[in-house]
C-alpha atoms as a PDB file:
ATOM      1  CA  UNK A   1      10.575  16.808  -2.808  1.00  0.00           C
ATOM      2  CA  UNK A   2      11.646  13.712  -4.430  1.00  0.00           C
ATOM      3  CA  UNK A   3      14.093  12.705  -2.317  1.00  0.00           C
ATOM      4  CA  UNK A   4      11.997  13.888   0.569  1.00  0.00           C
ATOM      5  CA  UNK A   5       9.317  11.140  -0.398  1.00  0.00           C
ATOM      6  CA  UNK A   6      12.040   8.187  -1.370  1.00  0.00           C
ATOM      7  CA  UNK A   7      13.578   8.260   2.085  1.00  0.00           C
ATOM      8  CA  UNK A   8       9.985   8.531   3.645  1.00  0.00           C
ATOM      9  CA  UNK A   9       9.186   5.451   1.525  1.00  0.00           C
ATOM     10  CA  UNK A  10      12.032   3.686   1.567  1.00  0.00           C
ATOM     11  CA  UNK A  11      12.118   3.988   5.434  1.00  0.00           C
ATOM     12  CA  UNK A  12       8.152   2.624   5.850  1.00  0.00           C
ATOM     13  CA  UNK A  13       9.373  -0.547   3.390  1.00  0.00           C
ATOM     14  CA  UNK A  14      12.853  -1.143   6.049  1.00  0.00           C
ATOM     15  CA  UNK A  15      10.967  -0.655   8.815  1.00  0.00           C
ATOM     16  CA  UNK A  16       8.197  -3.417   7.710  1.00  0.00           C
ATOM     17  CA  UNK A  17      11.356  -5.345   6.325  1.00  0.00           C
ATOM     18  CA  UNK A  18      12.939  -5.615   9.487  1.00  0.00           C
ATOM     19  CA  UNK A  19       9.312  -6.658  11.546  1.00  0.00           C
ATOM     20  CA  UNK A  20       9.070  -9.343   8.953  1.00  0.00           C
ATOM     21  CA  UNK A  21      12.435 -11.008  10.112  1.00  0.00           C
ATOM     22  CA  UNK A  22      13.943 -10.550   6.615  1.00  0.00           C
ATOM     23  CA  UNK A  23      18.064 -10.238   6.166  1.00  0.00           C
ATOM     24  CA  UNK A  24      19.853  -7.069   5.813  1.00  0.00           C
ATOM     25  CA  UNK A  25      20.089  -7.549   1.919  1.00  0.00           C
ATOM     26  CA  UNK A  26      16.441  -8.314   2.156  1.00  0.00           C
ATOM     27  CA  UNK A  27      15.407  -4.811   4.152  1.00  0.00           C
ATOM     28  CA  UNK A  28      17.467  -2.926   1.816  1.00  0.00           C
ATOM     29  CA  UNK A  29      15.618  -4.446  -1.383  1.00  0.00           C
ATOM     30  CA  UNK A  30      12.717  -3.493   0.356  1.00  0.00           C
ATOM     31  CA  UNK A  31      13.321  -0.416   1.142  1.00  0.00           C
ATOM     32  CA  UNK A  32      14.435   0.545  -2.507  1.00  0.00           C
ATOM     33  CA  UNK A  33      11.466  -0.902  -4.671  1.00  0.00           C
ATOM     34  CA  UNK A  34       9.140   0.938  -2.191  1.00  0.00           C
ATOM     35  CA  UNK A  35      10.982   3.921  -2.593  1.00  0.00           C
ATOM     36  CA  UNK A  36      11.395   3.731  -6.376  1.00  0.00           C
ATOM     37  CA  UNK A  37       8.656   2.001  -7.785  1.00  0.00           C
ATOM     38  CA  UNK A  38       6.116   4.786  -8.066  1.00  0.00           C
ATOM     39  CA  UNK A  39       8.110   7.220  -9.578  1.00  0.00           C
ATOM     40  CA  UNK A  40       9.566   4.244 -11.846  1.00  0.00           C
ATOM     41  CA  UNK A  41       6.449   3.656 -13.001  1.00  0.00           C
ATOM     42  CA  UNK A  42       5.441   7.391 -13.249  1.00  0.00           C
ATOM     43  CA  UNK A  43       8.581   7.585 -15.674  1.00  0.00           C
ATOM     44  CA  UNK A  44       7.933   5.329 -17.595  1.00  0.00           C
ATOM     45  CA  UNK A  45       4.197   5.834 -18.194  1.00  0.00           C
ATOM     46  CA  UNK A  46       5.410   9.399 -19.317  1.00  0.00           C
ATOM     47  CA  UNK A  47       7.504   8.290 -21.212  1.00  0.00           C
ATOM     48  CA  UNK A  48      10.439  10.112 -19.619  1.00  0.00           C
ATOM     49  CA  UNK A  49      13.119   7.757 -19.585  1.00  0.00           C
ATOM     50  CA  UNK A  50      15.433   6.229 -18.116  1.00  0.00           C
ATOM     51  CA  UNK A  51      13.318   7.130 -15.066  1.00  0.00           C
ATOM     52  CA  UNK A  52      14.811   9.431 -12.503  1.00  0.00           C
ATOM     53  CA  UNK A  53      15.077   6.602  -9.966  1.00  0.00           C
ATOM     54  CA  UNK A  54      17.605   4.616 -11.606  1.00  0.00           C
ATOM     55  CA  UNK A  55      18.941   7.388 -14.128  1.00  0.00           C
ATOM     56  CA  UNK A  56      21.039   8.803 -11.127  1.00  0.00           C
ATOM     57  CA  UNK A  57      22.167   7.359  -7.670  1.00  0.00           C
ATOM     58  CA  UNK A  58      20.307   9.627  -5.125  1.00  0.00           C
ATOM     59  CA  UNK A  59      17.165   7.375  -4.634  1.00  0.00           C
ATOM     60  CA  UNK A  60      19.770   3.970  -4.269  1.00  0.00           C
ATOM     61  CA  UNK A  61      22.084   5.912  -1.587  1.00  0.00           C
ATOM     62  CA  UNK A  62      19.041   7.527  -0.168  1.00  0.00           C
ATOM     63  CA  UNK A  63      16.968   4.030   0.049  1.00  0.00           C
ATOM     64  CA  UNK A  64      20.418   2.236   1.287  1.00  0.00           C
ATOM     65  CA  UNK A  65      20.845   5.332   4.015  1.00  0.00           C
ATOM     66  CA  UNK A  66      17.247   4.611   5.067  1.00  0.00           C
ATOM     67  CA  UNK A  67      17.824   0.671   5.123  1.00  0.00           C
ATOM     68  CA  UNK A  68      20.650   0.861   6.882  1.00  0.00           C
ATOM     69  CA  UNK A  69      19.145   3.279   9.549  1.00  0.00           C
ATOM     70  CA  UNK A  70      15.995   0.931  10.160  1.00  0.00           C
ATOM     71  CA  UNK A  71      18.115  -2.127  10.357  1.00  0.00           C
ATOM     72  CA  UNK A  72      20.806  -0.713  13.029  1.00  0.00           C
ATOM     73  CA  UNK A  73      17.980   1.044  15.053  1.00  0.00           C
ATOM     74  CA  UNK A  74      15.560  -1.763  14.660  1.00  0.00           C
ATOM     75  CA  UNK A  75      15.011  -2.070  18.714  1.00  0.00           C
ATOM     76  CA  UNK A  76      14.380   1.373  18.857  1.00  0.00           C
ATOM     77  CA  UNK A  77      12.312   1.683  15.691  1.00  0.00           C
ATOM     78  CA  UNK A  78      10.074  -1.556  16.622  1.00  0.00           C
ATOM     79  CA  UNK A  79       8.822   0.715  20.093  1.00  0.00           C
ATOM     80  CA  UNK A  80       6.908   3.239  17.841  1.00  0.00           C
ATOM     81  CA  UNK A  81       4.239   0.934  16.624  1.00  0.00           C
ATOM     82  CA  UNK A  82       3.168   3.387  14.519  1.00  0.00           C
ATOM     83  CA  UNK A  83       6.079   4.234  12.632  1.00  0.00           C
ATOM     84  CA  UNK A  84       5.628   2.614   8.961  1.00  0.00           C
ATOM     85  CA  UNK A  85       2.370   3.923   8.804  1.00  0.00           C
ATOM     86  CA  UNK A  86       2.983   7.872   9.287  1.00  0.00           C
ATOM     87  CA  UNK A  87       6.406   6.951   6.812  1.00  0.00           C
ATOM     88  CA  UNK A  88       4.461   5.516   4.665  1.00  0.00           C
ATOM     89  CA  UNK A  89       1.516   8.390   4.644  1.00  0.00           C
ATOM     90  CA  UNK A  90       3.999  11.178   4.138  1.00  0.00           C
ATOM     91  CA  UNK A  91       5.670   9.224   0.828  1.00  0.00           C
ATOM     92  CA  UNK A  92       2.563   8.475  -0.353  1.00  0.00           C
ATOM     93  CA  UNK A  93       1.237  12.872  -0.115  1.00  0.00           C
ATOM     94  CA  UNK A  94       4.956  13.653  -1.374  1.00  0.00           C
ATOM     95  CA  UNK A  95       4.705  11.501  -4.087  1.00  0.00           C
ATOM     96  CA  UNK A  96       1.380  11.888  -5.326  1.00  0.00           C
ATOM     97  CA  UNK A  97       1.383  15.348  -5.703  1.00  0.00           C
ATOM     98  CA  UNK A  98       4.945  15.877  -7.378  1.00  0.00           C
ATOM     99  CA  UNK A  99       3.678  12.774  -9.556  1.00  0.00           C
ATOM    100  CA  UNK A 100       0.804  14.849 -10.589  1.00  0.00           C
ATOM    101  CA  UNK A 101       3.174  18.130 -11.452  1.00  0.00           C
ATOM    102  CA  UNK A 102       5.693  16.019 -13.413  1.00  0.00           C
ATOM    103  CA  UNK A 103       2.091  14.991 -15.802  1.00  0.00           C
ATOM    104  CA  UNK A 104       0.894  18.238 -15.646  1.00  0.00           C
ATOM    105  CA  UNK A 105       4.621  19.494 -17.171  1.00  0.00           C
ATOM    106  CA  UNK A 106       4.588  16.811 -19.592  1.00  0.00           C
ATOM    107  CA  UNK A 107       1.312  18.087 -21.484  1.00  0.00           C
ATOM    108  CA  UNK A 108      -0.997  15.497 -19.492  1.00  0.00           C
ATOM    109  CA  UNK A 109      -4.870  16.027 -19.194  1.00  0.00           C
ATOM    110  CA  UNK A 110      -5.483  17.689 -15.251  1.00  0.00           C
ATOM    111  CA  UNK A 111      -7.728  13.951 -14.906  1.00  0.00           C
ATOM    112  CA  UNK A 112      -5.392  12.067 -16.097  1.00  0.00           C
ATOM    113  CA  UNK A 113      -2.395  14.103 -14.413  1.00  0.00           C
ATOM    114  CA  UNK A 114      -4.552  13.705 -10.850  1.00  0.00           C
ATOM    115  CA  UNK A 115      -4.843   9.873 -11.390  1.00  0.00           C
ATOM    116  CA  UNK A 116      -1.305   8.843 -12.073  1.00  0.00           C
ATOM    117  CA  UNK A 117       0.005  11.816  -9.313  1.00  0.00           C
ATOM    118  CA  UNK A 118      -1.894   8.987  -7.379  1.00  0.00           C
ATOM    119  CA  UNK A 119      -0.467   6.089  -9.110  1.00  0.00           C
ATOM    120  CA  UNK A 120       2.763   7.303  -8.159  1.00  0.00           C
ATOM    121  CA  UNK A 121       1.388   7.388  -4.521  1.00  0.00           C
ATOM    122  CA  UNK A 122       0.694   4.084  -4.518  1.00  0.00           C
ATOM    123  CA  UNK A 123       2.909   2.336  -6.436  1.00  0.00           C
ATOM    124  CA  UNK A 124       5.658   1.829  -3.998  1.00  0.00           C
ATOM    125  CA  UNK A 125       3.014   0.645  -1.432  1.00  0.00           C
ATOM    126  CA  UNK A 126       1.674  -2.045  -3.172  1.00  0.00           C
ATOM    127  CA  UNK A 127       4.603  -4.068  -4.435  1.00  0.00           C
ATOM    128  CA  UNK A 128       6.281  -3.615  -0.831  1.00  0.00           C
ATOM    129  CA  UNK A 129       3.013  -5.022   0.623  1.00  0.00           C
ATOM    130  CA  UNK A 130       3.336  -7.897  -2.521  1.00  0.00           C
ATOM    131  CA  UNK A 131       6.580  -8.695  -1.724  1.00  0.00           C
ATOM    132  CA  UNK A 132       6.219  -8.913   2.079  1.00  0.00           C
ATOM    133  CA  UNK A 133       2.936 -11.532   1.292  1.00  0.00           C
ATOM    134  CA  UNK A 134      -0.289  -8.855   2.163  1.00  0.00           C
ATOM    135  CA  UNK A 135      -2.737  -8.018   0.611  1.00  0.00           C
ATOM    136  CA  UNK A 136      -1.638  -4.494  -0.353  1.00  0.00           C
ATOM    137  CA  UNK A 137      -3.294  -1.356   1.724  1.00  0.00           C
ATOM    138  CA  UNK A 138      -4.874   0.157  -1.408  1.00  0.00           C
ATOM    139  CA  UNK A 139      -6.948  -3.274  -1.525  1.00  0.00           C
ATOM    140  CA  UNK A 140      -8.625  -3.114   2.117  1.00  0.00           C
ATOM    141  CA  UNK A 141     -10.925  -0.351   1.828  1.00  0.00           C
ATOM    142  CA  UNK A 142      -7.807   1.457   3.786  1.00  0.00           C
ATOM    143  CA  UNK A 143      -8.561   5.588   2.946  1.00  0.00           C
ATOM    144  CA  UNK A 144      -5.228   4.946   0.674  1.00  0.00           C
ATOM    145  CA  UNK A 145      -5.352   5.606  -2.650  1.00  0.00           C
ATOM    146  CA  UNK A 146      -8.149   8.428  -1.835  1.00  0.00           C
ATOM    147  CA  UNK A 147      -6.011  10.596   0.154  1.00  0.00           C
ATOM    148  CA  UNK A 148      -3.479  10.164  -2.147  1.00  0.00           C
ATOM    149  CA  UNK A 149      -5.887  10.982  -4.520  1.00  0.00           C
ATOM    150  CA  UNK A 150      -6.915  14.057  -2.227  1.00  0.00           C
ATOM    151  CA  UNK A 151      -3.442  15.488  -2.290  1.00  0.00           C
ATOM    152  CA  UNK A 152      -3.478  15.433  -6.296  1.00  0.00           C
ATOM    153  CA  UNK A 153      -6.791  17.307  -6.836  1.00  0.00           C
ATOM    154  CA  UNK A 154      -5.297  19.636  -4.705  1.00  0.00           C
ATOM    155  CA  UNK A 155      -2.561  20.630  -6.702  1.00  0.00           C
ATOM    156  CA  UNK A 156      -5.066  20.825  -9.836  1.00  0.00           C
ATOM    157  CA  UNK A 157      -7.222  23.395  -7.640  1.00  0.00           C
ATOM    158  CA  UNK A 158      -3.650  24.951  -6.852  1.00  0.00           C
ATOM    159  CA  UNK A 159      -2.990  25.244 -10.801  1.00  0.00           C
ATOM    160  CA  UNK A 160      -6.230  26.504 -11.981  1.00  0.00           C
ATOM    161  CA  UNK A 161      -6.260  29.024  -9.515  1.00  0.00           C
ATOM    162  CA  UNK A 162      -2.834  30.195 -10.827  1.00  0.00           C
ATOM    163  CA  UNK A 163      -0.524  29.369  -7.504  1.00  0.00           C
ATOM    164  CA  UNK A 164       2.625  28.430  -7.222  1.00  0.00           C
ATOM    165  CA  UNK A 165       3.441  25.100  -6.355  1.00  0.00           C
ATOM    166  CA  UNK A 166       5.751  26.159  -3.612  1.00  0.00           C
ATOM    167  CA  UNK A 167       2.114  27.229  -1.785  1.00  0.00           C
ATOM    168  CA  UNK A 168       0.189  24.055  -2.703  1.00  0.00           C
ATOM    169  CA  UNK A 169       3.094  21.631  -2.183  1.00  0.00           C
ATOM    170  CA  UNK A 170       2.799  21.486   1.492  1.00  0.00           C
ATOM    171  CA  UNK A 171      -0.674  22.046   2.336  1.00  0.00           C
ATOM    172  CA  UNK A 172      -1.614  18.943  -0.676  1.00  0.00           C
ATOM    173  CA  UNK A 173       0.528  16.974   0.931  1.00  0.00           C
ATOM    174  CA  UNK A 174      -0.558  17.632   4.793  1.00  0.00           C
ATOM    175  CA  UNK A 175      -3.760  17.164   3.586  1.00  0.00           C
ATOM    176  CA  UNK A 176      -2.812  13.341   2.961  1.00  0.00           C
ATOM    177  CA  UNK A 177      -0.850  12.697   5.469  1.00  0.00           C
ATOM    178  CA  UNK A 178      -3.827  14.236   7.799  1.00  0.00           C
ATOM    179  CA  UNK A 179      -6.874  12.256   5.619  1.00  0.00           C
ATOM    180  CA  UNK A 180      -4.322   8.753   6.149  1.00  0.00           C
ATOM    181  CA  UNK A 181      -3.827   8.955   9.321  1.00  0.00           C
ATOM    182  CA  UNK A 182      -6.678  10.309  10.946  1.00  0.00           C
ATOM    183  CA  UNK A 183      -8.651   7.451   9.060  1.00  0.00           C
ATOM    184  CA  UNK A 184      -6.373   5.226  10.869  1.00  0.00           C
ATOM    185  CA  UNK A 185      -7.353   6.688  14.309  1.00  0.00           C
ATOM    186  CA  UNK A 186     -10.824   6.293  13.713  1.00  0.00           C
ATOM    187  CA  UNK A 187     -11.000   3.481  11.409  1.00  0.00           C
ATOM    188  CA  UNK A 188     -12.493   4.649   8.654  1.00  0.00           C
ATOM    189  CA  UNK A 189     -13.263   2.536   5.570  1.00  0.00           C
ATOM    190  CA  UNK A 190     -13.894   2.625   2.077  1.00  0.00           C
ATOM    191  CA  UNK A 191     -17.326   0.505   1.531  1.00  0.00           C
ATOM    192  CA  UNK A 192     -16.047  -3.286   1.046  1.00  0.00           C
ATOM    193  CA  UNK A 193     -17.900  -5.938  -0.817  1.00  0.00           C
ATOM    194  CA  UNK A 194     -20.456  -8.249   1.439  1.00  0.00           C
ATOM    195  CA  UNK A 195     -18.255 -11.611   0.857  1.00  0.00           C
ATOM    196  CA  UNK A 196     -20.251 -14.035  -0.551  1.00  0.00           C
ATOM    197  CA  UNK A 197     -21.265 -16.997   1.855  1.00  0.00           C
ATOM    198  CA  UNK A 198     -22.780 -20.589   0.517  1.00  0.00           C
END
């Protein structure tokens, strides 16, 4: 499900890479720190290192597959507007809730497992968003970090209740990918702070 999620993510940071004008070298950056970072930073917060992401070289040939892919096809790619959001939705469910199952194995609290199942949701998100100069998603009162959120509560109903995660994988994270997007189409928001005017 890992690799699932990195060439979901890596192909949502490509795809913005190649809308922002950047170079090939730049899309296929792109594409690998949104791919990686999450689960990087997952790693190393766990303290299982060197994280999985770098230890081997799936996630580099699977972000460089992904790069490649967006960059050839970029014509074709650029008429389905909504392309790096539904990438980026699905990375951000597959992530979150085998980010939340990797703390769970490693002796984590089920809190503390849910919130950094969702830290590895978002993690890739934010520093693509950073390094493309916006203000990331999980900032904009997007439904973001909740449904990634969503997806990780899921799998610590899933484990309480005693079911394999082979049943809650899938449903956690279509339940994501359905609370992201749907919010989308009907432009829901988290409340947002009344700016301030003088």
């Amino acid at each position: 499900m890992d690799l699932v999620g990195t060439f979901a993510f890596a192909l949502s940071g490509a795809v913005l890479g190649t809308q922002r004008g950047m170079d090939l070298f730049g899309v296929l950056v792109l594409a690998f720190v949104t791919a990686a970072a999450g689960g990087i930073l997952r790693d190393l917060l766990l303290g299982a290192v060197p994280p999985v992401a770098i230890a081997s070289w799936y996630a580099l040939a699977i972000a460089t597959a992904a790069g490649l892919l967006a960059f050839g096809f970029q014509p074709l790619i650029a008429r389905f507007h909504s392309a790096v959001l539904f990438f980026d939705a699905a990375g951000l469910g597959v992530f979150a809730v085998t980010g939340t199952y990797k703390a769970l194995e490693f002796g984590l609290s089920p809190p503390m497992a849910a919130l950094l199942g969702m830290l590895s949701g978002i993690g890739g998100g934010m520093l693509r968003d950073v390094l493309t100069a916006r203000v990331p998603v999980v900032l904009q009162g997007e439904i973001y970090a909740v449904a990634a959120l969503a997806a990780a509560l899921m799998v610590l109903a899933g484990e309480w209740m005693g079911l394999s995660p082979t049943i809650v994988s899938l449903p956690a994270i279509g339940l994501c990918l359905a609370l992201r997007l749907i919010s989308i189409a009907r432009g829901w928001k988290l409340p947002v702070a009344p700016t301030r005017r003088d």
